[in-house]
PDB file of N, CA and C in Angstrom:
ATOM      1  N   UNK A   1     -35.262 -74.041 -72.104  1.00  0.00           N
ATOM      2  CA  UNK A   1     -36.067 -72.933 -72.563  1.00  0.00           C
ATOM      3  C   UNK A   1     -35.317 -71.625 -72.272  1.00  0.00           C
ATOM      4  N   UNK A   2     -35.356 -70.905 -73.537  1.00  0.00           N
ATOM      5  CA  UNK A   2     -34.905 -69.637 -73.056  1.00  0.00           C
ATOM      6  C   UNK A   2     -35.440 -68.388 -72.445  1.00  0.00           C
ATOM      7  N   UNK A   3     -34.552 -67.545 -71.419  1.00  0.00           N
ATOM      8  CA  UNK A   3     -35.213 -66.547 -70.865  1.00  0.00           C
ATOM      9  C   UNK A   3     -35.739 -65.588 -71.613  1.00  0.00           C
ATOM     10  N   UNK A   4     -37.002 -65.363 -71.472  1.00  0.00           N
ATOM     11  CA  UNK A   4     -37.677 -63.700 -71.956  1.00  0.00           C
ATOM     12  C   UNK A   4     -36.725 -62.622 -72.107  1.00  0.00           C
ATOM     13  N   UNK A   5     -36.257 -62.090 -73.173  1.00  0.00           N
ATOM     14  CA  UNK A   5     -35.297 -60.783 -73.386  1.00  0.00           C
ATOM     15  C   UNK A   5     -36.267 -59.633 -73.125  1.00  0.00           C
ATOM     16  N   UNK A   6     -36.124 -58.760 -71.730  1.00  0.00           N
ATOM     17  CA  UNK A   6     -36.445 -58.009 -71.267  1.00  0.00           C
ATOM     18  C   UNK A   6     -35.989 -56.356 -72.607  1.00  0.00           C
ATOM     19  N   UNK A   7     -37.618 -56.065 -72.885  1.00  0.00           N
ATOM     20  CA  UNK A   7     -37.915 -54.686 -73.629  1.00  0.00           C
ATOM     21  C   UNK A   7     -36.814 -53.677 -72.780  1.00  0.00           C
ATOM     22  N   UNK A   8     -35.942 -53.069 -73.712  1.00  0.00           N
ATOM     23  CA  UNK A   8     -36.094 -51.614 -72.509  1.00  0.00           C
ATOM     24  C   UNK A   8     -36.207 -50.209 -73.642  1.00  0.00           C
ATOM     25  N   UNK A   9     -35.860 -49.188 -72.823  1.00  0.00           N
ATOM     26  CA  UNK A   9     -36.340 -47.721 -73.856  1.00  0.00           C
ATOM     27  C   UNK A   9     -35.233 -47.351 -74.323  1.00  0.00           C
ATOM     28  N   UNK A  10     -34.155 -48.074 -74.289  1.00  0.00           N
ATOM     29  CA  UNK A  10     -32.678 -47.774 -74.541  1.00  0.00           C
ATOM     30  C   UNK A  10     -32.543 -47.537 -75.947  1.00  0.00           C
ATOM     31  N   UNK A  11     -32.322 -46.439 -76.554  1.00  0.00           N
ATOM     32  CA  UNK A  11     -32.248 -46.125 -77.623  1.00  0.00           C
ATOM     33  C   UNK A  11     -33.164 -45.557 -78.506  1.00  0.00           C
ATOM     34  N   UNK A  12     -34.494 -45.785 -77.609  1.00  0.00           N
ATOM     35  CA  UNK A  12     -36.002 -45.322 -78.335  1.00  0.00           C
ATOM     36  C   UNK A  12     -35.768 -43.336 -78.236  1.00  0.00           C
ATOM     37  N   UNK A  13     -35.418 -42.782 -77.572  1.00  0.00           N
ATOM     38  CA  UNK A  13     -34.785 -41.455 -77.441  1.00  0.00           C
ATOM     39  C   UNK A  13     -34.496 -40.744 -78.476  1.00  0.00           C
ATOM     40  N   UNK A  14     -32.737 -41.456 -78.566  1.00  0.00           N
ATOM     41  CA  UNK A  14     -31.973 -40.948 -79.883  1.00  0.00           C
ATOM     42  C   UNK A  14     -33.049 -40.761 -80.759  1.00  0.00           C
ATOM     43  N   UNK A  15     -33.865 -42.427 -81.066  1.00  0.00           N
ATOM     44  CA  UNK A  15     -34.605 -42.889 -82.626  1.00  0.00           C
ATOM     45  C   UNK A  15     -35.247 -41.275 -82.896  1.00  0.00           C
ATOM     46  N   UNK A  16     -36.385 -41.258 -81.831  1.00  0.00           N
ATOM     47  CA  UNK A  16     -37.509 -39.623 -82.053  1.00  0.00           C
ATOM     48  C   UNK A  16     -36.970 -38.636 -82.137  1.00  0.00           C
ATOM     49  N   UNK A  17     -35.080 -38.768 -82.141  1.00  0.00           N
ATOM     50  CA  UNK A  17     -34.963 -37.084 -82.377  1.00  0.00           C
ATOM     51  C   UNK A  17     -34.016 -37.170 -83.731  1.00  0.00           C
ATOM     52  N   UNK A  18     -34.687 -38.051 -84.110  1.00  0.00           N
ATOM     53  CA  UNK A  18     -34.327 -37.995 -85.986  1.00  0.00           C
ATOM     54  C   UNK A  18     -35.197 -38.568 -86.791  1.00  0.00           C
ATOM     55  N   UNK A  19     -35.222 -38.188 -87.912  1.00  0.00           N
ATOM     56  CA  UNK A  19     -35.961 -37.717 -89.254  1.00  0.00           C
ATOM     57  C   UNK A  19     -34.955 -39.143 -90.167  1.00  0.00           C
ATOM     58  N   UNK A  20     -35.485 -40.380 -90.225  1.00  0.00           N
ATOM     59  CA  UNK A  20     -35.242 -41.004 -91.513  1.00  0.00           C
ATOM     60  C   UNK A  20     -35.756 -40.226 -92.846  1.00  0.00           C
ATOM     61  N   UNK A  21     -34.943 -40.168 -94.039  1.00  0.00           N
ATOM     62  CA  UNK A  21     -35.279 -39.889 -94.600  1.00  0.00           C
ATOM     63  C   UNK A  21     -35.595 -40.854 -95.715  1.00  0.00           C
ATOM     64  N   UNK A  22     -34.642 -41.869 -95.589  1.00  0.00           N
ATOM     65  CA  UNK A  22     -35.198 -43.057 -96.547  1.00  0.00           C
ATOM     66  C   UNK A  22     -36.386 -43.995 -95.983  1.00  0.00           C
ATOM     67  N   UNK A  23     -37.101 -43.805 -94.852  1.00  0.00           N
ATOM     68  CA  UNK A  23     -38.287 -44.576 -94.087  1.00  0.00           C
ATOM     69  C   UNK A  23     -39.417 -43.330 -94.701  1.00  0.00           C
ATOM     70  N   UNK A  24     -40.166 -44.025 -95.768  1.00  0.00           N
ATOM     71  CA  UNK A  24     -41.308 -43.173 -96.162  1.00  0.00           C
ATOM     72  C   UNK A  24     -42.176 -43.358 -95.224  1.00  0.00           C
ATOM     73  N   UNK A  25     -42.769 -44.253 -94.118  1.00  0.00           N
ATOM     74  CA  UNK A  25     -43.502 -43.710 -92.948  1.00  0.00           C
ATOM     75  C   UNK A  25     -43.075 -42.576 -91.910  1.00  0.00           C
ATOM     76  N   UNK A  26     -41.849 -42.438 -91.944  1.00  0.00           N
ATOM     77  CA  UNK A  26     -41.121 -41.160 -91.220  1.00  0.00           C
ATOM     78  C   UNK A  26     -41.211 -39.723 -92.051  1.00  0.00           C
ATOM     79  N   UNK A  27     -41.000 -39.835 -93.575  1.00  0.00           N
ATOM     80  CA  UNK A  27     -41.337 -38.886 -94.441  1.00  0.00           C
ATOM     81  C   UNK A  27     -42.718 -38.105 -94.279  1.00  0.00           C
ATOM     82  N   UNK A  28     -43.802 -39.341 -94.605  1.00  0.00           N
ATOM     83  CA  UNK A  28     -45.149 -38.688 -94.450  1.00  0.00           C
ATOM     84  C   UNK A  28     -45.469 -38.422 -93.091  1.00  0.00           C
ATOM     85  N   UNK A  29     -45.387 -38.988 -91.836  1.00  0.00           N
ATOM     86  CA  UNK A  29     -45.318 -38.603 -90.836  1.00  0.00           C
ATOM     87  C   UNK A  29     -45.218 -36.475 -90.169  1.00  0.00           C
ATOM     88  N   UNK A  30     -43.825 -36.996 -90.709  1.00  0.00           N
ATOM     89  CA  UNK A  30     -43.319 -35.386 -90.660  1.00  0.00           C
ATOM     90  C   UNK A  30     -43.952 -34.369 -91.833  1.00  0.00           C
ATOM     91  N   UNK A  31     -44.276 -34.696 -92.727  1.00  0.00           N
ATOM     92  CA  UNK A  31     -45.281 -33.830 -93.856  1.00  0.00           C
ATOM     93  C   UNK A  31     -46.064 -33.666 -93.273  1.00  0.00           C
ATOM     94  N   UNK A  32     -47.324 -34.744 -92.659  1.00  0.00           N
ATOM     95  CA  UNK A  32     -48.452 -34.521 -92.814  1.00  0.00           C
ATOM     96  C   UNK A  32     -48.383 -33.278 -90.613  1.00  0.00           C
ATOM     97  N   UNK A  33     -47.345 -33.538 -90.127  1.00  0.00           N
ATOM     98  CA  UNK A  33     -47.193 -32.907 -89.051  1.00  0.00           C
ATOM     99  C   UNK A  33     -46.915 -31.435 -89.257  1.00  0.00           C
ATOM    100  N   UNK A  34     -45.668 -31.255 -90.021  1.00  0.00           N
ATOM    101  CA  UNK A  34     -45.984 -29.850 -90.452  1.00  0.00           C
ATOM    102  C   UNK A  34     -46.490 -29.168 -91.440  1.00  0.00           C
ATOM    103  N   UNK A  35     -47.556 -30.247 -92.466  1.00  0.00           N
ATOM    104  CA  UNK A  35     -48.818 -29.540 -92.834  1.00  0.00           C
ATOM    105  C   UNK A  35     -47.358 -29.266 -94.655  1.00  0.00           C
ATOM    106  N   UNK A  36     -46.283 -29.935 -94.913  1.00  0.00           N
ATOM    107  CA  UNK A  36     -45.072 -29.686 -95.863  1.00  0.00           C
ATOM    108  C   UNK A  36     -45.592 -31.285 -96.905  1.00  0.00           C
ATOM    109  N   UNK A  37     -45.078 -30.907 -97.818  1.00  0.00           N
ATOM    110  CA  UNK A  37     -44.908 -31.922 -98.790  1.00  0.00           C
ATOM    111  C   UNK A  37     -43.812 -32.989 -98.244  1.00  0.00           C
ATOM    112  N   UNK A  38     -44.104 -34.306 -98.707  1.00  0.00           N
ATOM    113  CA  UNK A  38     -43.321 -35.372 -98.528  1.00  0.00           C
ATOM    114  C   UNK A  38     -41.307 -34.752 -99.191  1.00  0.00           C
ATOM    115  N   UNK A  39     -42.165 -34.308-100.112  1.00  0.00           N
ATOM    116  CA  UNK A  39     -40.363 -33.671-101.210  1.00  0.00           C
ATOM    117  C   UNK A  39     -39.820 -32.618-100.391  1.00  0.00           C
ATOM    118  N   UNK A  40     -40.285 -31.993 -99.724  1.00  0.00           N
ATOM    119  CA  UNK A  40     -40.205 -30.852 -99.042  1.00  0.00           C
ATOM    120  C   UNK A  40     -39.276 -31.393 -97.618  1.00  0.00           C
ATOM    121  N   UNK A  41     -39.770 -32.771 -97.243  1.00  0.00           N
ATOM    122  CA  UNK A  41     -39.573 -32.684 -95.984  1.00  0.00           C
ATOM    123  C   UNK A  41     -37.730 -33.820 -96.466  1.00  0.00           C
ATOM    124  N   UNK A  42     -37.752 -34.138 -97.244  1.00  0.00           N
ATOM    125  CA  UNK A  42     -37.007 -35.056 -97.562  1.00  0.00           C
ATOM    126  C   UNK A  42     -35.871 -34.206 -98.178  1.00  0.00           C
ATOM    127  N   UNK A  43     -36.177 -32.709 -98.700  1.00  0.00           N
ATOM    128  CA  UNK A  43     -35.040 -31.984 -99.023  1.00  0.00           C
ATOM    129  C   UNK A  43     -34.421 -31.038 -97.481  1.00  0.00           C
ATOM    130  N   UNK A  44     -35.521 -30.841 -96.852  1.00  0.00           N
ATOM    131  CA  UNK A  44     -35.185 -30.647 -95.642  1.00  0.00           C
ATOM    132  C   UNK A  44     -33.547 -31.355 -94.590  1.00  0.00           C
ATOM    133  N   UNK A  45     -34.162 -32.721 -95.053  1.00  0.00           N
ATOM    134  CA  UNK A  45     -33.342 -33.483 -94.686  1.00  0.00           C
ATOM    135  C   UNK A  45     -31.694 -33.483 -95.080  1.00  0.00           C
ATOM    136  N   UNK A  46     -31.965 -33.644 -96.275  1.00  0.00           N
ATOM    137  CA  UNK A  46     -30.563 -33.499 -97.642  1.00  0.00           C
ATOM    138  C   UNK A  46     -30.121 -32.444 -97.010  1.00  0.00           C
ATOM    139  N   UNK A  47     -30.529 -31.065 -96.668  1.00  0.00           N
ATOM    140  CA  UNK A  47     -30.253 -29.807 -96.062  1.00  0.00           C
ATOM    141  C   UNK A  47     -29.455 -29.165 -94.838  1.00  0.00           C
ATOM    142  N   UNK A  48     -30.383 -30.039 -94.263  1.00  0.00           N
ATOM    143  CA  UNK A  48     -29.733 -29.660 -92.458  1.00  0.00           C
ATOM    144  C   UNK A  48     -29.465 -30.498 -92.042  1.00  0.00           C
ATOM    145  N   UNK A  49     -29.756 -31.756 -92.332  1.00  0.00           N
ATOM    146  CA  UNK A  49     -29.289 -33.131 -91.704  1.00  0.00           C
ATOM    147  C   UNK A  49     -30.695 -33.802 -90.987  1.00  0.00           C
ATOM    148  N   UNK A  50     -30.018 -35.128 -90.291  1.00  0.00           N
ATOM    149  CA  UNK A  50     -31.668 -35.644 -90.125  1.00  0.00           C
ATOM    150  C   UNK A  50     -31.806 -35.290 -88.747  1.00  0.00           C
ATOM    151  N   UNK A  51     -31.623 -34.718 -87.788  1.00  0.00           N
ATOM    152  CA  UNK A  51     -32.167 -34.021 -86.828  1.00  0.00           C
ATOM    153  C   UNK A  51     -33.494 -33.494 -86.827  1.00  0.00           C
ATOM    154  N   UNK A  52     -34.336 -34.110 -85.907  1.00  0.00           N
ATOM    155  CA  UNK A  52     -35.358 -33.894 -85.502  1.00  0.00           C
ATOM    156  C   UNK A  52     -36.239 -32.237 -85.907  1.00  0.00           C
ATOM    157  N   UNK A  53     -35.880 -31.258 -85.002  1.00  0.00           N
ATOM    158  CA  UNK A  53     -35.464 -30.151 -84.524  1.00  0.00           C
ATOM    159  C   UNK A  53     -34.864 -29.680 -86.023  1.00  0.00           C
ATOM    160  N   UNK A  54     -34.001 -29.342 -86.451  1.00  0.00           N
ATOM    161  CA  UNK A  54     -33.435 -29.184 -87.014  1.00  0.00           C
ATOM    162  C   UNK A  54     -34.209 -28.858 -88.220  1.00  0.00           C
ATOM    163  N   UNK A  55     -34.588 -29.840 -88.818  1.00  0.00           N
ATOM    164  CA  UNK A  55     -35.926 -30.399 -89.937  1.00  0.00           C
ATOM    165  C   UNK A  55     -36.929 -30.052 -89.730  1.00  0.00           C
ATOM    166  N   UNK A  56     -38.003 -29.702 -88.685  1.00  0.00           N
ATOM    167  CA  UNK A  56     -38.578 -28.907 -88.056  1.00  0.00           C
ATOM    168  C   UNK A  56     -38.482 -27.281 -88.579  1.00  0.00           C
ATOM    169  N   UNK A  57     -37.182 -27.132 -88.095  1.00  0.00           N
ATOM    170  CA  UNK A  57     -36.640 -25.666 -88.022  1.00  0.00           C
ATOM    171  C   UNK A  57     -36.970 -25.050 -89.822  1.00  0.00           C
ATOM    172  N   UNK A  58     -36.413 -25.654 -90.017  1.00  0.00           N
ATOM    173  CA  UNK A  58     -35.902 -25.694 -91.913  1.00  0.00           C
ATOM    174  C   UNK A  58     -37.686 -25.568 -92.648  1.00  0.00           C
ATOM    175  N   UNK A  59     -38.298 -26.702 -92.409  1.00  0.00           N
ATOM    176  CA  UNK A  59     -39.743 -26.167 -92.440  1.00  0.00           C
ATOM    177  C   UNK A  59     -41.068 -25.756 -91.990  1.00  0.00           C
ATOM    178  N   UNK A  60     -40.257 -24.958 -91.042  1.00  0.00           N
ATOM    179  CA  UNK A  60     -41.011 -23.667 -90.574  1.00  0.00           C
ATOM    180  C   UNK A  60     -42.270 -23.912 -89.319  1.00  0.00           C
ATOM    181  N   UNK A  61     -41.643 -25.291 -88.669  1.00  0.00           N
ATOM    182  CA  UNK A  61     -42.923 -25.710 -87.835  1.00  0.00           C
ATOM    183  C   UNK A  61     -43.194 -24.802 -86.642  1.00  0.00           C
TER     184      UNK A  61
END
């Protein structure tokens, strides 16, 4: 039997301080957070890059 592969947070970090832009649950996510259109937040992206922060910045949170 094999051992239980122990969860860790390793990498969960990086993940939240970026903006998929091809993950439409990450799209609407970030729309419906800063109150921006899905197109809006996805040109955001194309724009400044997928940085968290960044994308944020760009629409005006």
């Amino acid at each position: 039997m094999a051992a239980k592969k122990k969860k860790t947070a390793r990498g969960r970090k990086q993940d939240r301080a970026r903006v998929a832009g091809g993950q439409d649950y990450e799209v609407r996510y970030e729309a419906k957070k800063t109150g921006r259109s899905a197109s809006a937040v996805k040109q955001a992206v194309k724009k400044v890059g997928n940085a968290r922060k960044r994308v944020e910045r760009r629409l005006g949170r």
